[in-house]
N, C-alpha and C. Protein backbone atom coordinates (compact mmCIF):
# COMPACT_ATOMS: atom_id res chain seq x y z
N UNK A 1 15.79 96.11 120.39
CA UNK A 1 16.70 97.18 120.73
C UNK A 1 18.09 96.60 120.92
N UNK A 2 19.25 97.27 120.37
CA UNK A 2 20.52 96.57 120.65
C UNK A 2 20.89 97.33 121.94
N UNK A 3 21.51 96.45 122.98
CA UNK A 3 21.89 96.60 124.06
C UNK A 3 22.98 98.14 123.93
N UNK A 4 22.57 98.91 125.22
CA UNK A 4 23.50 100.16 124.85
C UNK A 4 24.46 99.99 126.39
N UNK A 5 26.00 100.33 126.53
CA UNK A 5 26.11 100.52 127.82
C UNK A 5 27.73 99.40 127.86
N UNK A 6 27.61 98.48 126.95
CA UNK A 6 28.26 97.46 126.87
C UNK A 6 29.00 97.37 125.31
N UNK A 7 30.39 97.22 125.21
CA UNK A 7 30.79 97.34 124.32
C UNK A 7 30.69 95.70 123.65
N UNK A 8 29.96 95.44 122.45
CA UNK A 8 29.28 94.24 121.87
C UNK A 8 30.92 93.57 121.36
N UNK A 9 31.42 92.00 122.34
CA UNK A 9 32.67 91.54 122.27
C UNK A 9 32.94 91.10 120.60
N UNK A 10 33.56 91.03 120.01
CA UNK A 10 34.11 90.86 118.70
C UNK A 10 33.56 89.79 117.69
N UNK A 11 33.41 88.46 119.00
CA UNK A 11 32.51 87.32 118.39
C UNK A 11 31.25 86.94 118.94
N UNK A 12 30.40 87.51 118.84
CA UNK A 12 29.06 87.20 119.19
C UNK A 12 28.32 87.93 118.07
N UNK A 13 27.49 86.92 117.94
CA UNK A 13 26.57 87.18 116.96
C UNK A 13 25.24 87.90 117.75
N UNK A 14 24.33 88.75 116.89
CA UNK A 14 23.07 89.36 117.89
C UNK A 14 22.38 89.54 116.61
N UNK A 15 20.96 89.07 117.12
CA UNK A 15 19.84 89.92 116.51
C UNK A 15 18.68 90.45 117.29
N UNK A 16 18.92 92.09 116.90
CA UNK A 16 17.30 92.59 117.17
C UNK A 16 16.63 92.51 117.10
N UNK A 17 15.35 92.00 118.06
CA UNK A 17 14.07 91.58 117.14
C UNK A 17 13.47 92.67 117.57
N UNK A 18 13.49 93.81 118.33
CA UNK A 18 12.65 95.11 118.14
C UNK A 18 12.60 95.57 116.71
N UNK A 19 13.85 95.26 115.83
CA UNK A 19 14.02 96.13 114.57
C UNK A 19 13.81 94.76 113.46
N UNK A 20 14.07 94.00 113.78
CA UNK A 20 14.33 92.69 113.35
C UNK A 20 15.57 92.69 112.04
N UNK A 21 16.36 93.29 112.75
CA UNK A 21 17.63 93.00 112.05
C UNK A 21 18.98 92.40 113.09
N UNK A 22 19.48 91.91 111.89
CA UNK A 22 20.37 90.96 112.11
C UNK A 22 21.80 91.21 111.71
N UNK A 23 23.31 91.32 112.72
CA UNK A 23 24.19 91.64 112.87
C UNK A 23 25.29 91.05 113.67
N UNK A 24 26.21 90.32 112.68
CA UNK A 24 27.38 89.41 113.21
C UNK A 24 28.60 90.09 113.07
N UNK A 25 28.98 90.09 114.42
CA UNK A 25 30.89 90.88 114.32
C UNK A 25 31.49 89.26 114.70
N UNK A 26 31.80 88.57 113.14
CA UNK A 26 32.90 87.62 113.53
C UNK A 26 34.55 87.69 113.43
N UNK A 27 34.54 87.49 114.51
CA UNK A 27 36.86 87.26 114.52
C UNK A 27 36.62 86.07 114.48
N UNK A 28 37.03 85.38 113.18
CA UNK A 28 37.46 84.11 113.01
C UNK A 28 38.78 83.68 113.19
N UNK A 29 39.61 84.47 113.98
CA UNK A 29 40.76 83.96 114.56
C UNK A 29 40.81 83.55 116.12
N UNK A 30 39.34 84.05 116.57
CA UNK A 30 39.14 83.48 118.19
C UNK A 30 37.48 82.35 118.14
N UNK A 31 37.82 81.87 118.84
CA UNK A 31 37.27 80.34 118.63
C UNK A 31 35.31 80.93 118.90
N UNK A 32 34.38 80.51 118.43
CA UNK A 32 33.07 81.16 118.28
C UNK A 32 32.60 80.67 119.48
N UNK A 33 31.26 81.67 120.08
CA UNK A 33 31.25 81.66 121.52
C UNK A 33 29.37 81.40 120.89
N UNK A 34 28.72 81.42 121.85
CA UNK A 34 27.38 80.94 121.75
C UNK A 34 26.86 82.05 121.01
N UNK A 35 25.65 81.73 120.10
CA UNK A 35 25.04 82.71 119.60
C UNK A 35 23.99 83.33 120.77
N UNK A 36 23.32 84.47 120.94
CA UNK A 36 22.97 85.28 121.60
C UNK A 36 21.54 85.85 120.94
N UNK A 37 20.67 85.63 121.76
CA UNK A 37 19.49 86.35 121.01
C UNK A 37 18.77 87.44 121.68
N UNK A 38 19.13 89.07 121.79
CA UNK A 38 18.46 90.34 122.58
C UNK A 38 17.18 90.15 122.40
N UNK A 39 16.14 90.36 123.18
CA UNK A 39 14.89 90.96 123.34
C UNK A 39 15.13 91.73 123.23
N UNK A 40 13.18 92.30 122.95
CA UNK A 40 12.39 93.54 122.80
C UNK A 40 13.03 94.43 124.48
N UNK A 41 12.39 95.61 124.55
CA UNK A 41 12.81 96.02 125.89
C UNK A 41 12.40 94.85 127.14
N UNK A 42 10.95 93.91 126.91
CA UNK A 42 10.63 93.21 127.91
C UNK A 42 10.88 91.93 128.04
N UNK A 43 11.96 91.64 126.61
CA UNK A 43 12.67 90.10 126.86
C UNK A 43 11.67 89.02 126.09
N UNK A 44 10.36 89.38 125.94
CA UNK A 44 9.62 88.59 125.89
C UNK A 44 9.75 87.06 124.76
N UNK A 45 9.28 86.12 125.38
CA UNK A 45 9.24 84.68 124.57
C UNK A 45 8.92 85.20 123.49
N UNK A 46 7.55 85.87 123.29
CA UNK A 46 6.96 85.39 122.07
C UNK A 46 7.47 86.27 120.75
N UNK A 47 8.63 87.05 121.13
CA UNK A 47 9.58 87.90 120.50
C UNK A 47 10.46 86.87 120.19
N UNK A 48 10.89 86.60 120.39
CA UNK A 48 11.98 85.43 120.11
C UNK A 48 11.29 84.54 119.38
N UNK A 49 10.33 84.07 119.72
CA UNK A 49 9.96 82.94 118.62
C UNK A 49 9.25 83.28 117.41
N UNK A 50 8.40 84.68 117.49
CA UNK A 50 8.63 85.57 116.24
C UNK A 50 10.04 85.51 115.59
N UNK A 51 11.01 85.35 116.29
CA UNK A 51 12.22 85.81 115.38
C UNK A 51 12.85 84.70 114.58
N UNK A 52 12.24 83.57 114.90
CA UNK A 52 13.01 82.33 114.72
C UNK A 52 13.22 82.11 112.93
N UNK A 53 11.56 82.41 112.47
CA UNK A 53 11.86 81.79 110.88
C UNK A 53 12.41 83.32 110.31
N UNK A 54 13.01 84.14 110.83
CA UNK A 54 13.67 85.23 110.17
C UNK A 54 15.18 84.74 110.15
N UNK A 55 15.34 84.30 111.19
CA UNK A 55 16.67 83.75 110.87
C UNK A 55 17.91 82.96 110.05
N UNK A 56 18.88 83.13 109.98
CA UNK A 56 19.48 81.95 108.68
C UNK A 56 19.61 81.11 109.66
N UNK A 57 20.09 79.85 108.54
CA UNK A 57 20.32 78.86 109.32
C UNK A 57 21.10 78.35 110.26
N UNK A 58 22.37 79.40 109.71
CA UNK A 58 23.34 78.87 110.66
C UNK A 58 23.37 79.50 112.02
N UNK A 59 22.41 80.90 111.88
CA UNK A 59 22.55 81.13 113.80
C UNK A 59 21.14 80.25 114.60
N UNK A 60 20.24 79.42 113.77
CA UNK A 60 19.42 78.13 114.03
C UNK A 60 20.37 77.19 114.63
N UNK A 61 21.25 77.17 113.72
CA UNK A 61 22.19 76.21 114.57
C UNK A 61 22.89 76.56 115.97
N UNK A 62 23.48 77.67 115.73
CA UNK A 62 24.12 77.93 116.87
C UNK A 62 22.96 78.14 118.22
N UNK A 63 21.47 78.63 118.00
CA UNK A 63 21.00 78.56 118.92
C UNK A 63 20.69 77.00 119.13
N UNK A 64 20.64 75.79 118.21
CA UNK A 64 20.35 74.64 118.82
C UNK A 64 21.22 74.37 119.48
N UNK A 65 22.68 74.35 119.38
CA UNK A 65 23.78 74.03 120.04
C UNK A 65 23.88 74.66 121.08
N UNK A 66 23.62 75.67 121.64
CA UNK A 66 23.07 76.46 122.88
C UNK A 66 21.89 75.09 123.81
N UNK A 67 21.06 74.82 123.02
CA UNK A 67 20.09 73.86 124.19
C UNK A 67 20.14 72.47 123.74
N UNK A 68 21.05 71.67 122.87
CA UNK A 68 20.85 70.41 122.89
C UNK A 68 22.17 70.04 122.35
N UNK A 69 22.47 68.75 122.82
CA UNK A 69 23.47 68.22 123.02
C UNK A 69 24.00 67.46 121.68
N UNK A 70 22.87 67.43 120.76
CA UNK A 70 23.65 67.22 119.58
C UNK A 70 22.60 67.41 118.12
N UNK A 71 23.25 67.41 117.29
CA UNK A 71 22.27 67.67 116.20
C UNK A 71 21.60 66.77 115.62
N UNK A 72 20.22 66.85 115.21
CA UNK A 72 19.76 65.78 114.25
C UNK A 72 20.08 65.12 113.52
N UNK A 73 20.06 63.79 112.85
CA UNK A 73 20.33 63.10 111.91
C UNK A 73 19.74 63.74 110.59
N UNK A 74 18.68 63.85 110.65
CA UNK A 74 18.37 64.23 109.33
C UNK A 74 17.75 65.98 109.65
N UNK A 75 18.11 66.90 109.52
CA UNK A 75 17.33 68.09 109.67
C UNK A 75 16.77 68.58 108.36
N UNK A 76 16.10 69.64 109.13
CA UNK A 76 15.06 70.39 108.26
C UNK A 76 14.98 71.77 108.93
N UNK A 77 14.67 72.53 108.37
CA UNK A 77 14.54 73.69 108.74
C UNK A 77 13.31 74.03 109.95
N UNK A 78 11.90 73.23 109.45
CA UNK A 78 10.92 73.22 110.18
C UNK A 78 10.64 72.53 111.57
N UNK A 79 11.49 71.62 111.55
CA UNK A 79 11.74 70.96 112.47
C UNK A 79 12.78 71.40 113.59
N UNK A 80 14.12 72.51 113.32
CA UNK A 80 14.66 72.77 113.54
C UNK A 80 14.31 73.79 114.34
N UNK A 81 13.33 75.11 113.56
CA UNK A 81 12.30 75.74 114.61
C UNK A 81 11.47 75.34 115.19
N UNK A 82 11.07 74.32 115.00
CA UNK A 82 9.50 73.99 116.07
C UNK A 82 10.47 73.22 117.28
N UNK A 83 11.22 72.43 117.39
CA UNK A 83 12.19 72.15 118.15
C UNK A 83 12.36 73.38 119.38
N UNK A 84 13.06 73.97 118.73
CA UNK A 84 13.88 75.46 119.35
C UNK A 84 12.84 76.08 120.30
N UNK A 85 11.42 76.48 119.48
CA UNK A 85 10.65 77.24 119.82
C UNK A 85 10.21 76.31 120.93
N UNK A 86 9.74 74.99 121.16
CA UNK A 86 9.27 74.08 122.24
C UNK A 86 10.52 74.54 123.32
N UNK A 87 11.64 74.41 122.93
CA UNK A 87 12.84 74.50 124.05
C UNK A 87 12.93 75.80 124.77
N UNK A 88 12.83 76.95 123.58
CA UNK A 88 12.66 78.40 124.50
C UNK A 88 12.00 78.40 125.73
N UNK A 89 10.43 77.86 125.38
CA UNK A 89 9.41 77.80 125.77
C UNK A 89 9.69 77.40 127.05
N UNK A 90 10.37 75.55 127.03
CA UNK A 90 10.78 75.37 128.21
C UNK A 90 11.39 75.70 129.19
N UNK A 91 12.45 76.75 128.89
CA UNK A 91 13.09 76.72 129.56
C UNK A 91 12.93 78.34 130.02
N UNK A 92 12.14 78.73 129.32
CA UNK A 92 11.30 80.06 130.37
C UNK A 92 10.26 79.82 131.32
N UNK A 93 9.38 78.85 130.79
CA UNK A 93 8.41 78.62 131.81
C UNK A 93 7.86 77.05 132.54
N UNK A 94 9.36 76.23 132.19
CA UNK A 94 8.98 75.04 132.63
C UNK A 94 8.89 74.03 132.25
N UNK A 95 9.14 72.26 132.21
CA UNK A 95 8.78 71.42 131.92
C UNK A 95 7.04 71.13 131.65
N UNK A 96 6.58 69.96 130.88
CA UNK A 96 5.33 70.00 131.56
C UNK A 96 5.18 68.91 132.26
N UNK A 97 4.06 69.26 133.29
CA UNK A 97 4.37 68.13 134.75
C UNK A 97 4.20 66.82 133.84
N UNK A 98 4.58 65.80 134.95
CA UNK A 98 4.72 64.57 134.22
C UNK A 98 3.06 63.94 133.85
N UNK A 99 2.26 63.94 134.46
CA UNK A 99 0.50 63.76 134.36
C UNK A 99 -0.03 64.46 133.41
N UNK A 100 0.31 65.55 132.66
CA UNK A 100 0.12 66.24 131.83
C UNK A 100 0.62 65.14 130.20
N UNK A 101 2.49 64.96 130.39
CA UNK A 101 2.93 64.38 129.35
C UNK A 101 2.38 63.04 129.33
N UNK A 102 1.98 62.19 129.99
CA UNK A 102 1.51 61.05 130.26
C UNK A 102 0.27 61.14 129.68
N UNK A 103 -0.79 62.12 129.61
CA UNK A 103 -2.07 62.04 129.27
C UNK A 103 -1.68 62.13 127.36
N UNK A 104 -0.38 62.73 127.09
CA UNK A 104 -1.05 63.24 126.07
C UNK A 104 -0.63 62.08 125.21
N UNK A 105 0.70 61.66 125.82
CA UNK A 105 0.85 60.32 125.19
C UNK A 105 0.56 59.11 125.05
N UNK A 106 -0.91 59.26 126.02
CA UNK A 106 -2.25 57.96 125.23
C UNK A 106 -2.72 58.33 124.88
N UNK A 107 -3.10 59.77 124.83
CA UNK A 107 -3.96 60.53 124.31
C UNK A 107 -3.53 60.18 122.81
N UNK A 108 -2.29 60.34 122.34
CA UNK A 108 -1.76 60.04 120.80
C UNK A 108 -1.74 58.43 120.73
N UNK A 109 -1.51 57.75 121.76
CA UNK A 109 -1.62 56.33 121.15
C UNK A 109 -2.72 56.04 121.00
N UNK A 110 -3.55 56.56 121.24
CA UNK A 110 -5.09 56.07 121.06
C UNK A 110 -5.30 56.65 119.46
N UNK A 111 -5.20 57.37 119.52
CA UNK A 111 -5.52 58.02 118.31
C UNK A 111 -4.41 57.27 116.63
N UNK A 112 -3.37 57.47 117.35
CA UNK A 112 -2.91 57.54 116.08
C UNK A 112 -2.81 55.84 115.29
N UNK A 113 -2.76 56.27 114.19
CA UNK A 113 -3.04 55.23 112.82
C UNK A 113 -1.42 54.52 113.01
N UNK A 114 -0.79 55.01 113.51
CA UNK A 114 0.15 53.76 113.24
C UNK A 114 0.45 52.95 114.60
N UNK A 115 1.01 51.81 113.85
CA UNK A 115 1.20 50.59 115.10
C UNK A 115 2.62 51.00 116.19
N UNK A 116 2.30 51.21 117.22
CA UNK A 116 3.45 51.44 118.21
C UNK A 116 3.00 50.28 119.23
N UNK A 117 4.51 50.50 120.16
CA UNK A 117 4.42 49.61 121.25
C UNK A 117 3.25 49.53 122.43
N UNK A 118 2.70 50.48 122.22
CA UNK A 118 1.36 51.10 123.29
C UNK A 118 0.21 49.95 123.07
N UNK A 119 0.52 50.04 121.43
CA UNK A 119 -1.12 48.96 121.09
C UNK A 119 -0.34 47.13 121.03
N UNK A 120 0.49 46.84 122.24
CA UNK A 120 0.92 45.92 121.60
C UNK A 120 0.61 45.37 122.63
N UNK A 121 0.58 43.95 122.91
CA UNK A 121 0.59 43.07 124.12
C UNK A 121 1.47 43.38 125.12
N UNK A 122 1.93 43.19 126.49
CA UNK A 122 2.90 43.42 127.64
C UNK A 122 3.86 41.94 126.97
N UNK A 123 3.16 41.34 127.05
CA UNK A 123 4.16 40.00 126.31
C UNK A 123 5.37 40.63 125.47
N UNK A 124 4.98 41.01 124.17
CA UNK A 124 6.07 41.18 123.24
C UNK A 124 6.65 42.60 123.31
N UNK A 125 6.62 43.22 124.32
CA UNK A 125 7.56 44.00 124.83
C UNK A 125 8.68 43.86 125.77
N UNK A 126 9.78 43.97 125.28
CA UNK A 126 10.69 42.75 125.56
C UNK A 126 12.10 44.20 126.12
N UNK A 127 12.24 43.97 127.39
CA UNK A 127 13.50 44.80 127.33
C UNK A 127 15.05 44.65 126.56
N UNK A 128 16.01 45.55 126.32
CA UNK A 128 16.94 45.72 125.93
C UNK A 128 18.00 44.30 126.49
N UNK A 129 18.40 43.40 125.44
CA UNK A 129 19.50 42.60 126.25
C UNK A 129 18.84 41.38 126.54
N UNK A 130 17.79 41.09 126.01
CA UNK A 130 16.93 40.13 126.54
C UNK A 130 16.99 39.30 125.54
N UNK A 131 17.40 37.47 125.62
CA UNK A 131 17.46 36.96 124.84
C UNK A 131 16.48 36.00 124.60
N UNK A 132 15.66 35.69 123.24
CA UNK A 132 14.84 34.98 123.30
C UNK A 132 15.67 33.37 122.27
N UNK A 133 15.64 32.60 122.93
CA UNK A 133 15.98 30.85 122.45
C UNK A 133 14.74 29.96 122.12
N UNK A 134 15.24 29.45 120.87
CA UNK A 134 14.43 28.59 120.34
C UNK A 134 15.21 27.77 119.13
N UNK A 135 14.30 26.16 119.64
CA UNK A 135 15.24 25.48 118.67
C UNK A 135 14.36 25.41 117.57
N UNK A 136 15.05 25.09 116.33
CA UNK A 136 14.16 24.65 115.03
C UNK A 136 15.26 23.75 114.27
N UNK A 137 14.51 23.06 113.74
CA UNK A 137 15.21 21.70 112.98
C UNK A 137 16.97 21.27 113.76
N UNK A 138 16.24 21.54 114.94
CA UNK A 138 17.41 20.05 115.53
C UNK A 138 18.54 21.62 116.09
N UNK A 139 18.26 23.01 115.64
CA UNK A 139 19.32 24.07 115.57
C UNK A 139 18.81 24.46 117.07
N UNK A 140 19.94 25.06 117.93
CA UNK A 140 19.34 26.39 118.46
C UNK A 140 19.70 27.58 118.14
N UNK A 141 18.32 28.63 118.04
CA UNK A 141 19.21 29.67 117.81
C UNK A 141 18.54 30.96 118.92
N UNK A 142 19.20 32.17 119.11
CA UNK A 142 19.37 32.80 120.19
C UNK A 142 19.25 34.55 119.55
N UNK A 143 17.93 35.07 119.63
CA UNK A 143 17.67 36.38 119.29
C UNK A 143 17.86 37.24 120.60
N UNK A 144 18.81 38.38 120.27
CA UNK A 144 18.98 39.23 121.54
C UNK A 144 18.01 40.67 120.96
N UNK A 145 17.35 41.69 121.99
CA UNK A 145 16.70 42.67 121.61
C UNK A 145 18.00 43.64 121.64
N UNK A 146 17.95 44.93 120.92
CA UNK A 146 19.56 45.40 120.69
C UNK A 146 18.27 47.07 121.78
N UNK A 147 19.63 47.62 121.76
CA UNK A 147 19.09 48.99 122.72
C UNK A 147 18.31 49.99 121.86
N UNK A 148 18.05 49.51 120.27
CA UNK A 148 17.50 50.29 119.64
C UNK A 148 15.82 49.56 119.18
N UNK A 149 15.71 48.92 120.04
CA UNK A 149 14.66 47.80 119.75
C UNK A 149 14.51 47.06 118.85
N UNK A 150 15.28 46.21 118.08
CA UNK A 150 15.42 45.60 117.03
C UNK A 150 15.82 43.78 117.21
N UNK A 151 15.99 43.67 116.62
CA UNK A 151 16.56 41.90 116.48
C UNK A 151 17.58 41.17 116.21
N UNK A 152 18.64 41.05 116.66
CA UNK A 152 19.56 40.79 116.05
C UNK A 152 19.96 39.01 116.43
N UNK A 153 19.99 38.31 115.42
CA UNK A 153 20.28 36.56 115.29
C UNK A 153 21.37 36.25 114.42
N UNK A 154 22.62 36.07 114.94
CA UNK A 154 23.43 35.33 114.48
C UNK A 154 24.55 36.31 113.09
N UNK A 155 24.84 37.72 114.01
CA UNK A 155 25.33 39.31 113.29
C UNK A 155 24.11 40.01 112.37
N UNK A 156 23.13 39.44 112.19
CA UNK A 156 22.19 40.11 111.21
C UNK A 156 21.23 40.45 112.34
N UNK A 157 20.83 41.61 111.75
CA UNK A 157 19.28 42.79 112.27
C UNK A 157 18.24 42.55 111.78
N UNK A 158 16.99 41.91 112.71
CA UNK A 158 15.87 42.46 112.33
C UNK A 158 14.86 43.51 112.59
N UNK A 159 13.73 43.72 111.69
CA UNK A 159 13.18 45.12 111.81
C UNK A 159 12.04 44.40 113.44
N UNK A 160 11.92 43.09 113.09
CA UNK A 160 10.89 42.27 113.88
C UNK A 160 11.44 41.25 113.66
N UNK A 161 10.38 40.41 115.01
CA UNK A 161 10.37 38.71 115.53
C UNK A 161 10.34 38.02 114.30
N UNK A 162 9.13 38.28 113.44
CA UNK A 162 8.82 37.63 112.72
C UNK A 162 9.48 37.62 111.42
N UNK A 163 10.55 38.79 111.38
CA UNK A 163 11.44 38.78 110.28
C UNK A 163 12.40 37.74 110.36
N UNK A 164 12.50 37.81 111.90
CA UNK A 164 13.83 36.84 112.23
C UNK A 164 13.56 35.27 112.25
N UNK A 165 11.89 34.94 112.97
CA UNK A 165 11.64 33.67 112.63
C UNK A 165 11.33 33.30 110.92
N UNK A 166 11.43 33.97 110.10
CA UNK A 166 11.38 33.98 108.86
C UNK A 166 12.38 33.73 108.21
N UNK A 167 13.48 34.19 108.89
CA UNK A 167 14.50 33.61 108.27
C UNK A 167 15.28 32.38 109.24
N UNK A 168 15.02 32.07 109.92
CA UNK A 168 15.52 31.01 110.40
C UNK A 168 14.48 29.72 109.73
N UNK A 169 13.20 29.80 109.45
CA UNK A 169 12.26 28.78 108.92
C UNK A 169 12.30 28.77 107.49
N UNK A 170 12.42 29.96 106.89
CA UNK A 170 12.17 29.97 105.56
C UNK A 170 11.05 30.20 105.18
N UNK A 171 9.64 30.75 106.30
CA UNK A 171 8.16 30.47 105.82
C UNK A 171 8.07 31.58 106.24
N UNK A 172 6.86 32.32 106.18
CA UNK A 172 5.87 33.02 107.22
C UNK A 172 5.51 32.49 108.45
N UNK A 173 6.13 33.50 109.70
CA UNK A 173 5.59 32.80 110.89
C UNK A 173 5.15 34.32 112.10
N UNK A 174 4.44 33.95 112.69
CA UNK A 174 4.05 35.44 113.91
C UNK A 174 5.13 35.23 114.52
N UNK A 175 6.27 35.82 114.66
CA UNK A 175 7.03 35.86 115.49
C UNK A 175 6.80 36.03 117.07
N UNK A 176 6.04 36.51 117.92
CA UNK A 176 5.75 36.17 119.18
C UNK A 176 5.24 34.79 119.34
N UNK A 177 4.37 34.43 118.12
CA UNK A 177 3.63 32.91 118.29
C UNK A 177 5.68 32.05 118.48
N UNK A 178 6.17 32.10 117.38
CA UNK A 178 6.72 31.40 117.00
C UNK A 178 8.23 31.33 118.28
N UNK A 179 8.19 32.22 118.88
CA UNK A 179 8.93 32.27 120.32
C UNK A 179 8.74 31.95 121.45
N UNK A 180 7.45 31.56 121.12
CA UNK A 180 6.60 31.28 122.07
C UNK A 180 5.94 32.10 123.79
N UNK A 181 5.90 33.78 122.98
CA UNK A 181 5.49 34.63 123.48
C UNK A 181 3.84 34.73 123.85
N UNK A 182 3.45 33.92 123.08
CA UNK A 182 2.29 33.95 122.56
C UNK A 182 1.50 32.51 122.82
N UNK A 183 0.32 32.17 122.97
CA UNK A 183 -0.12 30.59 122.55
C UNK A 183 -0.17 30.21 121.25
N UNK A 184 -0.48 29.33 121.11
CA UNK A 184 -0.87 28.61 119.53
C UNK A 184 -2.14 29.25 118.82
N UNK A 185 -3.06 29.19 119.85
CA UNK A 185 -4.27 29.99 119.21
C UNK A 185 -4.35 31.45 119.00
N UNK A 186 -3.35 32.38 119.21
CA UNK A 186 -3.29 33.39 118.91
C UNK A 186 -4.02 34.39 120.18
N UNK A 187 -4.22 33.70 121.18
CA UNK A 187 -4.22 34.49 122.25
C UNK A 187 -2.99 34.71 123.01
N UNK A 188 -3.13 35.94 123.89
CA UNK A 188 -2.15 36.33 124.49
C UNK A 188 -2.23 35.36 126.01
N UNK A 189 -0.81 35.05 126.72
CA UNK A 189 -1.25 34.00 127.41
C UNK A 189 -1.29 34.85 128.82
């Protein structure tokens, strides 16, 4: 239902989702104000997130810019609603407690097929700023962890330890072994 009672200001965008139509009065000579999304008569969430893949993209945007502080690097449309729709969500009925998010995220490290920091030793989890030294052939050299978890030795980035002891040796080496994160025998110490 479009709001009755209130004269609709010049730049705001609105869509009905009782009717599910969609209606922008833009003055592009006054600077654009948040996009706006009316409920059904009872406001309801699950009206709104019905409304989401009806939408174009660009009032997607303007509702992301409404709840987050900046836009994706790479977007997608699908991502862009399932995003939104998690955020509505939140912010009608709540965070989820922290024992809840905690379960689910071993719940996924257990499960999932790829290698994350969860399945890794406490050893080679290494905070931000933390420098690991080691000499080789008579050199020292000095790997710092960067704030994006990565490697960086001497202006160059690695993806990993072992990229970086790789290029300082020239061979294949385990990079925790070879930092001496690790023992010789490949146990954790």
């Amino acid at each position: 239902m479009l709001r009755q009672g209130k004269p609709t200001p010049p730049n705001r965008a609105r869509f009905d989702l009782a009717s599910g139509r969609h209606s922008a009065f833009m003055d592009l000579s006054q600077p654009q104000e948040k996009f706006e999304m009316t409920g059904s008569p009872n406001g309801s969430i699950s009206a709104q997130l019905a409304a989401l893949p009806s939408l174009p993209m660009s009032d997607l945007w303007a509702l992301w810019d409404q709840y987050f502080p900046r836009r994706p690097s790479h977007p997608n449309r699908q991502y862009v609603e399932s995003r939104l729709a998690y955020r509505i969500q939140e912010k009608a009925y709540g965070a989820l407690p922290t024992n809840i998010r905690k379960m689910l995220v071993e719940a996924g490290a257990k499960h999932s097929k790829i290698k994350s920091a969860a399945g890794r030793s406490a050893q080679t989890l290494l905070m931000p700023g933390t420098t690991l030294i080691r000499e080789w052939d008579e050199r020292e050299y000095r790997v710092t962890i960067t704030p994006d978890g990565l490697y960086a030795l001497d202006g160059q980035v690695f993806k990993s330890l072992s990229a970086a002891a790789r290029h300082i040796t020239g061979t294949r080496w385990n990079g925790p072994k070879f930092f001496g994160l690790r023992d010789r025998k490949g146990d954790d110490q």
